[in-house]
C-alpha atoms as a PDB file:
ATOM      1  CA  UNK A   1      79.789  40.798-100.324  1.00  0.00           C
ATOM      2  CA  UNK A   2      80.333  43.865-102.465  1.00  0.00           C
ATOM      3  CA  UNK A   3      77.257  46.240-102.980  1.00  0.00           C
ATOM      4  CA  UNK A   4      76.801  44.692-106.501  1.00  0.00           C
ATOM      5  CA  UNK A   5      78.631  41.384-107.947  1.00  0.00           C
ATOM      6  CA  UNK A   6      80.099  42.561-110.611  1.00  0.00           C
ATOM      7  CA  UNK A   7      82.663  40.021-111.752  1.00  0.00           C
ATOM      8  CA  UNK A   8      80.216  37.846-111.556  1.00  0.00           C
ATOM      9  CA  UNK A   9      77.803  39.003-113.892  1.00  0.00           C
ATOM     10  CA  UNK A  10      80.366  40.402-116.275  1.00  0.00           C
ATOM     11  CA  UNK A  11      82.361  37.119-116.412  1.00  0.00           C
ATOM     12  CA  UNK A  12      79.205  35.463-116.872  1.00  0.00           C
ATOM     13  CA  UNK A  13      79.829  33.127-120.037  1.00  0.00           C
ATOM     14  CA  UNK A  14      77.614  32.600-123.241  1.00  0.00           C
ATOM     15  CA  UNK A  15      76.550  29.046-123.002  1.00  0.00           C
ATOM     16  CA  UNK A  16      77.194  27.198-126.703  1.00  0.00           C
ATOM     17  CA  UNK A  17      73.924  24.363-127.333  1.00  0.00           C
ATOM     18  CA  UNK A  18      75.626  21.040-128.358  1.00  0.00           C
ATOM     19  CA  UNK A  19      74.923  19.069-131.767  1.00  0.00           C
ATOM     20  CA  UNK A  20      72.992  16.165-129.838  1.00  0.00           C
ATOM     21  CA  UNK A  21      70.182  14.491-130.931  1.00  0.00           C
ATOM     22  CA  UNK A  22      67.342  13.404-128.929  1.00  0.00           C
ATOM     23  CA  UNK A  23      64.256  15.124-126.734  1.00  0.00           C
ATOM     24  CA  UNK A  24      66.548  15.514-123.758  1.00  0.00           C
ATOM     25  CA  UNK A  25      69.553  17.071-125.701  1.00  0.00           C
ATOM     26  CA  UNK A  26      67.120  19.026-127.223  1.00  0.00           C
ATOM     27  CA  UNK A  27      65.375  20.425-124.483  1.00  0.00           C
ATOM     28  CA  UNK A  28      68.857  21.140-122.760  1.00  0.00           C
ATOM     29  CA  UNK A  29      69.691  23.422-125.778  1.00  0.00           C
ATOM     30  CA  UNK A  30      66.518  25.465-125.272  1.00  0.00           C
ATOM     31  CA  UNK A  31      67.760  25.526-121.793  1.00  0.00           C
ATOM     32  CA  UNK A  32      70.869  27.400-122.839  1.00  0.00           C
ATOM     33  CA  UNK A  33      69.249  29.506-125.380  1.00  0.00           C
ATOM     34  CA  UNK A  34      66.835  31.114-122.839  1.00  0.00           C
ATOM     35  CA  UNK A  35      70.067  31.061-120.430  1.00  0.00           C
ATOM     36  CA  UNK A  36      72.075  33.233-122.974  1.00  0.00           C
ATOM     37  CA  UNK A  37      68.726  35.515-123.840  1.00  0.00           C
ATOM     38  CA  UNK A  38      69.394  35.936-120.335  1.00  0.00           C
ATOM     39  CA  UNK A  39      72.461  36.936-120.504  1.00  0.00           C
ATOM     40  CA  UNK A  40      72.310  39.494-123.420  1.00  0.00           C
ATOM     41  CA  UNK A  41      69.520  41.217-121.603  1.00  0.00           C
ATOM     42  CA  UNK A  42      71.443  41.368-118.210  1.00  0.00           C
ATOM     43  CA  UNK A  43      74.326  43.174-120.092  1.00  0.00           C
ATOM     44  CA  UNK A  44      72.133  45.551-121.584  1.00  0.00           C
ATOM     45  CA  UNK A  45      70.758  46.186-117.889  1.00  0.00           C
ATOM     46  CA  UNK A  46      66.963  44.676-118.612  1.00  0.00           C
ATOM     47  CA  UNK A  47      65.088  44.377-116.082  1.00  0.00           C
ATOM     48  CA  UNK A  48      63.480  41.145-118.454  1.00  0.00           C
ATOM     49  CA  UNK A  49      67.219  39.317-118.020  1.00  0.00           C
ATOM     50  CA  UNK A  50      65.360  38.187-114.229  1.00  0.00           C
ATOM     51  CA  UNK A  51      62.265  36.485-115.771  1.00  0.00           C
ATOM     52  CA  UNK A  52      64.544  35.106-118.526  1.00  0.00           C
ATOM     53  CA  UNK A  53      66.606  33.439-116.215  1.00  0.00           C
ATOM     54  CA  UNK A  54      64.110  32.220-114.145  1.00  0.00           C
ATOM     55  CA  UNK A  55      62.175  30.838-116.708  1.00  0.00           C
ATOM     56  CA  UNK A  56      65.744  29.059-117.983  1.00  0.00           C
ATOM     57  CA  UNK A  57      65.556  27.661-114.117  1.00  0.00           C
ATOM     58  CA  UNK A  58      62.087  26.320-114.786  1.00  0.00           C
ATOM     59  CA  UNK A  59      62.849  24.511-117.622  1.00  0.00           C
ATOM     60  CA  UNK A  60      65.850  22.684-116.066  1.00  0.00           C
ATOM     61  CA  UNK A  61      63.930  21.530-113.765  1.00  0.00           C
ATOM     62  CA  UNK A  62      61.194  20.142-115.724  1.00  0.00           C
ATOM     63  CA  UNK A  63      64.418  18.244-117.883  1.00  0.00           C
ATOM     64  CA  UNK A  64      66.373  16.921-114.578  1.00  0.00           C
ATOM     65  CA  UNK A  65      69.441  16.183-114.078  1.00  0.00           C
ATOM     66  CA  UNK A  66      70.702  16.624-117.561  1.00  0.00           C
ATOM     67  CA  UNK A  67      70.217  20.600-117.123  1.00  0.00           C
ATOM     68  CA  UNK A  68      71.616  20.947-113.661  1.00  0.00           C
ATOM     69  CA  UNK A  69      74.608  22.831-115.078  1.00  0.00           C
ATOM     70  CA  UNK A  70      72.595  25.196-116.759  1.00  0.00           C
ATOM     71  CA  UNK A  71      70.662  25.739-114.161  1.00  0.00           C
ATOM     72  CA  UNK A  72      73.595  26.173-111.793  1.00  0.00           C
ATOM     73  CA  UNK A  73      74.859  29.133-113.683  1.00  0.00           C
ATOM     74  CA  UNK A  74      71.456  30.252-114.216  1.00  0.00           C
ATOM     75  CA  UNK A  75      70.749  30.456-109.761  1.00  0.00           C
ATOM     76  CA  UNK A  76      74.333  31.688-109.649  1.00  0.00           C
ATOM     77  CA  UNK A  77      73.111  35.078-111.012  1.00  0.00           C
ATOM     78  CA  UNK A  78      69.119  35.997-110.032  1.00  0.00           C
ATOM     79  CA  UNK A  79      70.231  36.488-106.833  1.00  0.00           C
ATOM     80  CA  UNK A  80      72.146  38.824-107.693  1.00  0.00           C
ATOM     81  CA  UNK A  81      69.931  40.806-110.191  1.00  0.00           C
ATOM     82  CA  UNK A  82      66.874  41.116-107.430  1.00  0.00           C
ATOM     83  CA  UNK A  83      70.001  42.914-105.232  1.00  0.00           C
ATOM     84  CA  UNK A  84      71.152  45.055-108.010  1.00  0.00           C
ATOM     85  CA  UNK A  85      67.516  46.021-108.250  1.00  0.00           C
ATOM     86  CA  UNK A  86      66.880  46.483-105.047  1.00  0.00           C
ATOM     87  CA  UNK A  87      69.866  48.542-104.422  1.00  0.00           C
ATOM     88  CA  UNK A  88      69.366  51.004-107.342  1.00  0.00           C
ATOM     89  CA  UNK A  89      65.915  51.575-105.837  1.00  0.00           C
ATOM     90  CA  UNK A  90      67.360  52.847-102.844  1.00  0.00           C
ATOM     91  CA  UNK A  91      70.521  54.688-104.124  1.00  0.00           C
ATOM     92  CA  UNK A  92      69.699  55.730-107.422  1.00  0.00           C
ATOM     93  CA  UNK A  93      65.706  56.558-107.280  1.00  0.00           C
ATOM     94  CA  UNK A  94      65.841  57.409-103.997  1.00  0.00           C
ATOM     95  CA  UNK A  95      62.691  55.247-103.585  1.00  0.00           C
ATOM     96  CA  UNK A  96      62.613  53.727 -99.743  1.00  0.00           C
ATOM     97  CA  UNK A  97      58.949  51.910-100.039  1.00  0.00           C
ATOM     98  CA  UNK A  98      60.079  50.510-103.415  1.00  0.00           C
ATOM     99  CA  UNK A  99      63.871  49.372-101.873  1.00  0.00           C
ATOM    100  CA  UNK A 100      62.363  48.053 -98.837  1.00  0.00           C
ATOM    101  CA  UNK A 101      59.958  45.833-101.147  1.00  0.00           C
ATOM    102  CA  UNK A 102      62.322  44.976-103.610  1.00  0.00           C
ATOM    103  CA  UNK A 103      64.790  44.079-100.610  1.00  0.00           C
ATOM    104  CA  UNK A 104      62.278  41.795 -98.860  1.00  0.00           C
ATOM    105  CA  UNK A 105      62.215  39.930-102.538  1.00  0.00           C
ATOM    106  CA  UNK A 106      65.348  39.766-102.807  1.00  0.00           C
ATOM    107  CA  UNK A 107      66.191  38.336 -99.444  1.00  0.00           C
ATOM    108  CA  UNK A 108      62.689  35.283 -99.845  1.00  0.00           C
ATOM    109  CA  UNK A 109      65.119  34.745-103.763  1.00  0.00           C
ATOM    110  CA  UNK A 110      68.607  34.513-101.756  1.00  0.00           C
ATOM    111  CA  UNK A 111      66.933  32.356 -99.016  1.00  0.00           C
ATOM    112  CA  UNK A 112      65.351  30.214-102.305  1.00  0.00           C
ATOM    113  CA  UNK A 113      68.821  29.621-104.114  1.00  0.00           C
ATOM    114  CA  UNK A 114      70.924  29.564-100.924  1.00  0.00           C
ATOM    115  CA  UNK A 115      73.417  32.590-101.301  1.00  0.00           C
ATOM    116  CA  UNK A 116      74.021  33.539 -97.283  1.00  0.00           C
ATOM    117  CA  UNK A 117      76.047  36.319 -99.668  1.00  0.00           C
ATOM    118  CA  UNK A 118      72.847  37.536-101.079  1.00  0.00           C
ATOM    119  CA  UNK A 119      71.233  37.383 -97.876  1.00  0.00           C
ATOM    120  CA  UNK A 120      73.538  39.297 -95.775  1.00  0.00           C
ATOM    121  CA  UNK A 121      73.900  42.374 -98.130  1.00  0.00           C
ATOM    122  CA  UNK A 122      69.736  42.458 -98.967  1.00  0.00           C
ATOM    123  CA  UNK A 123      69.783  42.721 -94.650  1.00  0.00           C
ATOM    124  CA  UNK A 124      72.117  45.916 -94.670  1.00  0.00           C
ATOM    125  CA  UNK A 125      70.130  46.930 -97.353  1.00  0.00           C
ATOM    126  CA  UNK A 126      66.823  46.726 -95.403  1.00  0.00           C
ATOM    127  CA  UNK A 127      68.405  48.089 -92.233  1.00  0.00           C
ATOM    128  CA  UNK A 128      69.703  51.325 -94.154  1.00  0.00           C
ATOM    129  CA  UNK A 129      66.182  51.435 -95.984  1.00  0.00           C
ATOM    130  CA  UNK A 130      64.450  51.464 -92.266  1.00  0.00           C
ATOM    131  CA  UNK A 131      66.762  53.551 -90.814  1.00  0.00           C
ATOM    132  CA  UNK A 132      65.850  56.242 -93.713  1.00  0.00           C
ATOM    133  CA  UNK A 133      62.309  55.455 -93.403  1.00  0.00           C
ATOM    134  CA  UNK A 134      63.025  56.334 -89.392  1.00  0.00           C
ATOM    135  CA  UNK A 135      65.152  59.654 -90.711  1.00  0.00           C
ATOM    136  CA  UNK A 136      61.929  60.996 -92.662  1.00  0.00           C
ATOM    137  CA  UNK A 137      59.668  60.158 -89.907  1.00  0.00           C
ATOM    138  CA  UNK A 138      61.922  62.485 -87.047  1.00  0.00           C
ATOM    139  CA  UNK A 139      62.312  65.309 -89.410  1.00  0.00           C
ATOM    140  CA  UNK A 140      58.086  65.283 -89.573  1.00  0.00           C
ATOM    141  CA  UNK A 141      58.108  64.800 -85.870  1.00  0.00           C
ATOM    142  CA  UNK A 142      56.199  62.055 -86.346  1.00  0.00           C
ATOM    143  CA  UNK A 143      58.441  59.579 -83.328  1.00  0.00           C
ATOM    144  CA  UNK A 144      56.329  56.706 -83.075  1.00  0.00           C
ATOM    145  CA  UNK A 145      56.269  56.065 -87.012  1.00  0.00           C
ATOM    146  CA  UNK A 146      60.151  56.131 -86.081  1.00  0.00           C
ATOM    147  CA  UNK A 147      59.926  54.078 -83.470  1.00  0.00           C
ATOM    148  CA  UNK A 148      57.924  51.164 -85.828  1.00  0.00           C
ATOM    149  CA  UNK A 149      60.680  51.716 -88.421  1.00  0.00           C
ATOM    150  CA  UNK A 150      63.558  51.056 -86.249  1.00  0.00           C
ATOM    151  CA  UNK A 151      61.674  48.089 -84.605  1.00  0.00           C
ATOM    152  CA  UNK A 152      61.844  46.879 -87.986  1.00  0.00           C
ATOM    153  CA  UNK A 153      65.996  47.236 -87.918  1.00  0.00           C
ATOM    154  CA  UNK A 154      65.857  45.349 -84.704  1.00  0.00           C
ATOM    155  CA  UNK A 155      63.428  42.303 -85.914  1.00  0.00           C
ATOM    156  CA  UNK A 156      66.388  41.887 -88.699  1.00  0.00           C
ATOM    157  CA  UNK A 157      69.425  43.062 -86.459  1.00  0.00           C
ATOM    158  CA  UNK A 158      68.289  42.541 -82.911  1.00  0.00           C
ATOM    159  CA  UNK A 159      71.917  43.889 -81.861  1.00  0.00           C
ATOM    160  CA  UNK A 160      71.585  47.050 -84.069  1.00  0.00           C
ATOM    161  CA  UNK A 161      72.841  49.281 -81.433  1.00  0.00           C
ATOM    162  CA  UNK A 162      71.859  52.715 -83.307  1.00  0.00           C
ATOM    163  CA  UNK A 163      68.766  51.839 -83.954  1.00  0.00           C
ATOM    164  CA  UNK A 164      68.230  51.137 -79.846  1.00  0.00           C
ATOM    165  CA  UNK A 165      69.747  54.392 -79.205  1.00  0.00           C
ATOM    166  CA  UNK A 166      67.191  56.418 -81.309  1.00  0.00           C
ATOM    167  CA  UNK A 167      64.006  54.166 -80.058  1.00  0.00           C
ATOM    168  CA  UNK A 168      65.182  55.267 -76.676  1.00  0.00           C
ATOM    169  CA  UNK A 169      65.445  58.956 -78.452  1.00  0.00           C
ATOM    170  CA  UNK A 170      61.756  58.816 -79.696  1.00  0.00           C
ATOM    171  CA  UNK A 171      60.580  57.919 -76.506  1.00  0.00           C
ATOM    172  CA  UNK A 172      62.742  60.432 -74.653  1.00  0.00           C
ATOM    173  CA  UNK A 173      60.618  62.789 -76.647  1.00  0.00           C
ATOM    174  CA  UNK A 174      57.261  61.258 -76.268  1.00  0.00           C
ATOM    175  CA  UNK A 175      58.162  61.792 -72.323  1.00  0.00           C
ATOM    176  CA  UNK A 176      57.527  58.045 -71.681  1.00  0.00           C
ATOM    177  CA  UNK A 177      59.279  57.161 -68.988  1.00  0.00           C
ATOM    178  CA  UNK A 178      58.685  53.537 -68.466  1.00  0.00           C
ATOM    179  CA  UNK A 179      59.684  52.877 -72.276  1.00  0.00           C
ATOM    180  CA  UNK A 180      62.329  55.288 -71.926  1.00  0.00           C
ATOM    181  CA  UNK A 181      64.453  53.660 -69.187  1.00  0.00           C
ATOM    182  CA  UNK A 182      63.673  50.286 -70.921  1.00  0.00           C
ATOM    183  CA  UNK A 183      65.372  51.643 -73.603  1.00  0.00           C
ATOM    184  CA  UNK A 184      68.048  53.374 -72.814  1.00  0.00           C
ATOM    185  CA  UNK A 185      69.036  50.847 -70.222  1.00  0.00           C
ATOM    186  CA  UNK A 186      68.752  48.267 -72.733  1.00  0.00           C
ATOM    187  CA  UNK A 187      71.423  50.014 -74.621  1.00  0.00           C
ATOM    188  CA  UNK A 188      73.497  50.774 -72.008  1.00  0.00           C
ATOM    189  CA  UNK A 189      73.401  47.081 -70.968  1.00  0.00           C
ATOM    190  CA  UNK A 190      74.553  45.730 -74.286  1.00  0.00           C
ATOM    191  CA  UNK A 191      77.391  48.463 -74.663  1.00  0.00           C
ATOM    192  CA  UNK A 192      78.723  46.914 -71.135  1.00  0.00           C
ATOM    193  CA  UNK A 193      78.710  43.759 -72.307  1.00  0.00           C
ATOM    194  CA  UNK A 194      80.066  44.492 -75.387  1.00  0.00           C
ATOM    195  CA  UNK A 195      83.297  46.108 -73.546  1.00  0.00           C
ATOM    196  CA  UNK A 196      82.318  49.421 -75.147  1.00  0.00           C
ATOM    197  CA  UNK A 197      83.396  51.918 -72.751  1.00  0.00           C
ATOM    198  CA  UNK A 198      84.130  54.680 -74.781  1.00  0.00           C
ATOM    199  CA  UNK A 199      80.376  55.007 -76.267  1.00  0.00           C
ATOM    200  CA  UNK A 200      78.976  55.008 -72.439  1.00  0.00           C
ATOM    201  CA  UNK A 201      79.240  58.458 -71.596  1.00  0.00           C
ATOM    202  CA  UNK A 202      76.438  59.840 -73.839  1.00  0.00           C
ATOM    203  CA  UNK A 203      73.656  57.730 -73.323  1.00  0.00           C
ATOM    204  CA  UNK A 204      74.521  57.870 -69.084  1.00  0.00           C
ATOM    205  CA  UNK A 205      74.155  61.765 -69.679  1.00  0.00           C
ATOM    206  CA  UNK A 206      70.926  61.885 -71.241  1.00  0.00           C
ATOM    207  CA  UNK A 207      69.478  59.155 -69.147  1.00  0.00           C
ATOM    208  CA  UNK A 208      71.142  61.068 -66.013  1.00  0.00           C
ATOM    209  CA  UNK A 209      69.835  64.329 -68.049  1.00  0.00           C
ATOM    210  CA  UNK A 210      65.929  63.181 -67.989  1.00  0.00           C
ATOM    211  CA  UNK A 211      65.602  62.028 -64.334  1.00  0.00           C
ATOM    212  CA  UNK A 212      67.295  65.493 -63.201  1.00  0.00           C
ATOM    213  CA  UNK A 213      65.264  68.023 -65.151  1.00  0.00           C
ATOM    214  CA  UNK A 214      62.411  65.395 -63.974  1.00  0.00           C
ATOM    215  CA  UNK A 215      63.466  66.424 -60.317  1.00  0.00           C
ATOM    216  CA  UNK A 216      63.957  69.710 -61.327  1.00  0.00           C
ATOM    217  CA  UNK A 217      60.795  70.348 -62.104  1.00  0.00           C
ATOM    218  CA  UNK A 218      59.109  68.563 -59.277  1.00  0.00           C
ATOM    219  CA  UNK A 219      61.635  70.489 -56.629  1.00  0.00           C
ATOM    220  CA  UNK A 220      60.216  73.633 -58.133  1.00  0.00           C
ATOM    221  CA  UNK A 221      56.548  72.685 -57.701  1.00  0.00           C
ATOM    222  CA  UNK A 222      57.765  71.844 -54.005  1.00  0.00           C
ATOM    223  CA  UNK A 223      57.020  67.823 -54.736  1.00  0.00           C
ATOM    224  CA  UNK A 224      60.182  67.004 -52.327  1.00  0.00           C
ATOM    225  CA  UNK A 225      59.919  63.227 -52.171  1.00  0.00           C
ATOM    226  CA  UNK A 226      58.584  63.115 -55.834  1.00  0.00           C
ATOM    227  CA  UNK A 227      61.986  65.297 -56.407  1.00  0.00           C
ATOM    228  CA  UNK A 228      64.353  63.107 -54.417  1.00  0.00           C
ATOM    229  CA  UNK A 229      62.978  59.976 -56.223  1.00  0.00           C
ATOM    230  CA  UNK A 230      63.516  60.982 -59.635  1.00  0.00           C
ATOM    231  CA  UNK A 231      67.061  62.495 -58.839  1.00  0.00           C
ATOM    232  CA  UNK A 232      68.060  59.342 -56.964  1.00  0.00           C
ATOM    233  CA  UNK A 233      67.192  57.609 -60.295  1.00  0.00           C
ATOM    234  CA  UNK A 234      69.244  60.253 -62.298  1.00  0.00           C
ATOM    235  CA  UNK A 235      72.210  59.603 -60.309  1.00  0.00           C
ATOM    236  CA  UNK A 236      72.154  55.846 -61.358  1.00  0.00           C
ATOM    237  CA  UNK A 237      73.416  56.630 -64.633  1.00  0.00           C
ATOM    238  CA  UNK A 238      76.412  59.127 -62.798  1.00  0.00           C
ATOM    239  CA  UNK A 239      76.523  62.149 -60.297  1.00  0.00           C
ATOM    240  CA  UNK A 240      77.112  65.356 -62.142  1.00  0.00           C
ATOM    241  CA  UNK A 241      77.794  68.991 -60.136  1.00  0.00           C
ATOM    242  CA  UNK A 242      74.266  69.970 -61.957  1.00  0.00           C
ATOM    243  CA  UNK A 243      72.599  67.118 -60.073  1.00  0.00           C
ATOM    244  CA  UNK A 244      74.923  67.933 -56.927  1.00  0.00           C
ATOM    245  CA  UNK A 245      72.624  70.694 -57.295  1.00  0.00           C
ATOM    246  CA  UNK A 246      69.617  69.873 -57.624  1.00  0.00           C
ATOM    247  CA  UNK A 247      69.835  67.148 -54.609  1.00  0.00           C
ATOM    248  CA  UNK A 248      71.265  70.334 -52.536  1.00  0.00           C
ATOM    249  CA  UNK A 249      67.956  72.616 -52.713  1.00  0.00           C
ATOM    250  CA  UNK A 250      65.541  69.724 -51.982  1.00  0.00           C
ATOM    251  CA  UNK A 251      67.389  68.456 -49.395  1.00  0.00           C
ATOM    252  CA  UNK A 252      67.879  72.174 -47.951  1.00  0.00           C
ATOM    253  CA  UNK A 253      63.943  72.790 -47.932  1.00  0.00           C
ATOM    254  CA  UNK A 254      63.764  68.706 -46.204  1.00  0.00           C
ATOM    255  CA  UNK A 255      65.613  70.824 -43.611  1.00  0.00           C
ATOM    256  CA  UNK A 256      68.318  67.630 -44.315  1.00  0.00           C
ATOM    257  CA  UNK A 257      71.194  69.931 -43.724  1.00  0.00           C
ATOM    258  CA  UNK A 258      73.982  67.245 -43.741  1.00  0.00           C
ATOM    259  CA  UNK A 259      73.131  65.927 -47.286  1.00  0.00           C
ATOM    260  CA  UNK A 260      72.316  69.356 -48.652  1.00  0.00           C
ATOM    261  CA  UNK A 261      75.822  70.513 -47.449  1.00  0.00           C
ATOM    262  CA  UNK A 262      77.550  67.696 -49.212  1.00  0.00           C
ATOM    263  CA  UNK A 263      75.578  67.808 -52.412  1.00  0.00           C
ATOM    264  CA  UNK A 264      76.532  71.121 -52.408  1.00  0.00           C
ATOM    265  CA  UNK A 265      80.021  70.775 -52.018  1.00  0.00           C
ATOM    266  CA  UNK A 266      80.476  68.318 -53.960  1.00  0.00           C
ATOM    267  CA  UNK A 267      79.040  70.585 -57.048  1.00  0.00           C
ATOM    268  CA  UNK A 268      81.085  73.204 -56.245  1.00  0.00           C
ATOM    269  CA  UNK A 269      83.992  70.847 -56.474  1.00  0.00           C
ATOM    270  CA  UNK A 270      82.369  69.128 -59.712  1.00  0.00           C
ATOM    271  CA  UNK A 271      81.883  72.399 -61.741  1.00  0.00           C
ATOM    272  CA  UNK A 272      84.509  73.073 -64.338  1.00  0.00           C
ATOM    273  CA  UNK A 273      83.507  76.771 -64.609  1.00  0.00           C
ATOM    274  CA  UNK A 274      85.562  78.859 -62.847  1.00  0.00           C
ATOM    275  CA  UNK A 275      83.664  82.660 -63.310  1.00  0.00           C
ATOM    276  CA  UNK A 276      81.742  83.376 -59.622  1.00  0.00           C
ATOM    277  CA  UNK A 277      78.125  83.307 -61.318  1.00  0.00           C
ATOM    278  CA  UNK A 278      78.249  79.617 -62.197  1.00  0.00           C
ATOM    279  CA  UNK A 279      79.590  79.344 -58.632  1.00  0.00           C
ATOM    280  CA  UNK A 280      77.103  81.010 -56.638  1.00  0.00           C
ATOM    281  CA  UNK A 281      74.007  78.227 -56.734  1.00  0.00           C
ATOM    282  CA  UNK A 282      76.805  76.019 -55.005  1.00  0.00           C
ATOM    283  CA  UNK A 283      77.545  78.295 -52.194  1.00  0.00           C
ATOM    284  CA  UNK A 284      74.009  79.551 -51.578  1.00  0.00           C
ATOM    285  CA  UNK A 285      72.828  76.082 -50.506  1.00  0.00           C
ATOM    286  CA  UNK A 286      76.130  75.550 -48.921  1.00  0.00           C
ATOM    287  CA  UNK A 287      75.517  78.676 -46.591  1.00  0.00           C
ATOM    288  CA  UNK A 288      72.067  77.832 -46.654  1.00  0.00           C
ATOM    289  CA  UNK A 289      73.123  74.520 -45.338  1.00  0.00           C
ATOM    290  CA  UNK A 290      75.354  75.877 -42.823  1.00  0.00           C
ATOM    291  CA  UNK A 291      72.699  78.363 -41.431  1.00  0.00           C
ATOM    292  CA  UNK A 292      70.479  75.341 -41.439  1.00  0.00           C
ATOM    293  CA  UNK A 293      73.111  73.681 -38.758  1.00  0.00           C
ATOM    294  CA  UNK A 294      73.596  76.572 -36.804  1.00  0.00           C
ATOM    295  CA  UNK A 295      76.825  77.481 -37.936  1.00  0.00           C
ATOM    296  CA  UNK A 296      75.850  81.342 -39.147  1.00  0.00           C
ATOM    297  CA  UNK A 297      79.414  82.449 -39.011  1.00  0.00           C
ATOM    298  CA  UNK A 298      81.309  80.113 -41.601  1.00  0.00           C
ATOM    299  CA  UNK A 299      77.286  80.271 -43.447  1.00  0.00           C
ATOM    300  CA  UNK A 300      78.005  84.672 -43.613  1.00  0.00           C
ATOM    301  CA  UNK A 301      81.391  83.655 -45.349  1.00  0.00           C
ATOM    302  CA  UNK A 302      79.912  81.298 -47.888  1.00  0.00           C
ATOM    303  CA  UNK A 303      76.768  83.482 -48.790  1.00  0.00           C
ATOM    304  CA  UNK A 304      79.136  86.228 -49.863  1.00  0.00           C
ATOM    305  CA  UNK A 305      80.724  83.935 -52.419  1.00  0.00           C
ATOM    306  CA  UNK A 306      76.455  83.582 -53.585  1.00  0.00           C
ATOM    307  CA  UNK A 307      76.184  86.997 -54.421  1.00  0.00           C
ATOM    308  CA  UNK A 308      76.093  86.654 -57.989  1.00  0.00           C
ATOM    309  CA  UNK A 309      73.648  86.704 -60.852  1.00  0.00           C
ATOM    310  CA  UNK A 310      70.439  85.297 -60.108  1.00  0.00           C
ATOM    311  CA  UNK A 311      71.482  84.523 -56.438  1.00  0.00           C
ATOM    312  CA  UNK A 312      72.623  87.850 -55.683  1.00  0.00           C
ATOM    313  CA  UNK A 313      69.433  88.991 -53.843  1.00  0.00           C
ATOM    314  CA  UNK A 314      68.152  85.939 -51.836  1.00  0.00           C
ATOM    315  CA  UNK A 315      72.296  85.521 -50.859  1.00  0.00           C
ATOM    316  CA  UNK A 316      71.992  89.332 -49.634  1.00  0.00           C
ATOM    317  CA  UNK A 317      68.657  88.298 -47.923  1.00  0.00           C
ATOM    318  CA  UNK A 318      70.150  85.102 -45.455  1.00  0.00           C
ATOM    319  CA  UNK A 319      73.093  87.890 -44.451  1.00  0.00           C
ATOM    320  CA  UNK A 320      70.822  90.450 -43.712  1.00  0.00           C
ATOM    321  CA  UNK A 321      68.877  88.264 -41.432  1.00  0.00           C
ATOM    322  CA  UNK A 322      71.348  86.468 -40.406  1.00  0.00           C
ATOM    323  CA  UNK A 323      72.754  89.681 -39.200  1.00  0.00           C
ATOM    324  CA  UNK A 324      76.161  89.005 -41.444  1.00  0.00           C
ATOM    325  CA  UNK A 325      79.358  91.607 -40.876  1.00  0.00           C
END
């Protein structure tokens, strides 16, 4: 359906009252009158053309069958008018509590005079009135507001797929874990089984993204199983060099030399950088991997490739002990 029926309404037709005698005949011509009172006030764009209309509706159906073509003409359009409404609300007015109210009417008035056409474009409407709603809410930092407004999208388009996206988002920033994953694996599910390959990448990384700074952070405060957990999770959603990493240095203080050296290598072969300083955190917990085995000579060769930025000194350190040439 088009944002606003246009044709419709402008090809809407006077209605001429027939020289009939008799109550009936005469209660069918007040029918039309109030119909074309409608009408008038519609083209002059007056809010009063939806109450005329539906006050032309009443009346038919107080006089029965002998109205049912004025009343026909008369459902044909208030559908339309609560949209129009609606719509200008949001668009024009820039008022989302009044659009999402208005849209709500409109939708209970579609469902009333059956128009599925009604229906489906006072459902976008709500969805992009939500979504807005949602915008506002992340701008003030306010997430779980958010997260209430996109529910909303979801109770009217369960297979919204943005609106999963940013739920997962909001909780992403509320560091909630559980309703994190939930999220973001519900999304991830539903772009599989849609065949949508090409969207998978971004919501894989920032899944992948949160478990590794989440290891990260416990490798630093020397939580090593904590750490291996919560990088094992990360590498669910795909093994990056950064996690490569990350499972390197825990498993180098686990003294699990084996799996440190090939986390490590595998970075190194991973990173797309090719300037020494973004190489050197591979090849100090390669060496340190190496020394770890017992193999100090081929460990002095890696550590030199270390000796760069931040590793520079504790690379430096291992030869010096290690009694490098």
């Amino acid at each position: 359906m088009k944002l606003f029926n246009i044709q419709k309404l402008a090809g809407l037709a006077v209605l001429l009252a027939g020289f009939v005698s008799g109550i009936y005949a005469q209660e069918k011509n007040d029918a039309i009158v109030i119909f074309n009172q409608g009408v008038e006030l519609m083209k002059a764009n007056d809010p009063k053309a939806i109450e005329t209309f539906e006050k032309c509706i009443a009346l038919c159906d107080q006089i029965g069958d002998s109205a049912a073509d004025v009343k026909a003409k008369a459902v044909s359009v208030v559908p339309d008018l609560y949209y129009k409404k609606a719509f200008n609300l949001l668009k024009t007015d820039k008022n989302i509590p009044a659009a999402i109210a208005a849209s709500k009417v409109t939708l209970r008035m579609a469902e009333k005079y059956n128009d599925p056409n009604v229906i489906a474009s006072a459902e976008q409407l709500l969805v992009q009135a939500y979504t807005n709603m949602a915008s506002d809410y992340i701008n003030a930092k306010d997430n779980m507001k958010a997260i209430l407004e996109f529910d909303s999208v979801l109770m009217i388009n369960p297979e919204h797929l943005p609106s999963i996206y940013n739920k997962a988002l909001m909780y992403r920033g509320m560091s909630n874990t559980e309703k994190f994953t939930e999220t973001i694996d519900l999304y991830i599910g539903k772009l599989k089984a849609a065949g949508d390959e090409s969207k998978l990448e971004q919501p894989n990384k920032v899944a992948r993204d949160y478990f590794r700074v989440a290891g990260g952070k416990a490798n630093q405060a020397n939580k090593l199983s904590e750490a291996v957990e919560l990088l094992t999770k990360a590498s669910q959603y795909g093994l990056d060099n950064n996690l490569c990493y990350q499972f390197a240095s825990v498993y180098n203080k686990q003294k699990k030399f084996d799996l440190a050296a090939e986390y490590a290598q595998k970075g190194l072969d991973m990173e797309k950088s090719t300037t020494p300083e973004d190489k050197a955190k591979y090849y100090y917990e390669l060496g340190t991997a190496q020394a770890g085995k017992g193999d100090n000579a081929t460990a002095c060769e890696t550590l030199k490739n270390a000796m760069y930025g931040p590793f520079l000194q504790a690379a430096k350190a291992q030869r010096t002990n290690m009694k490098c040439q």
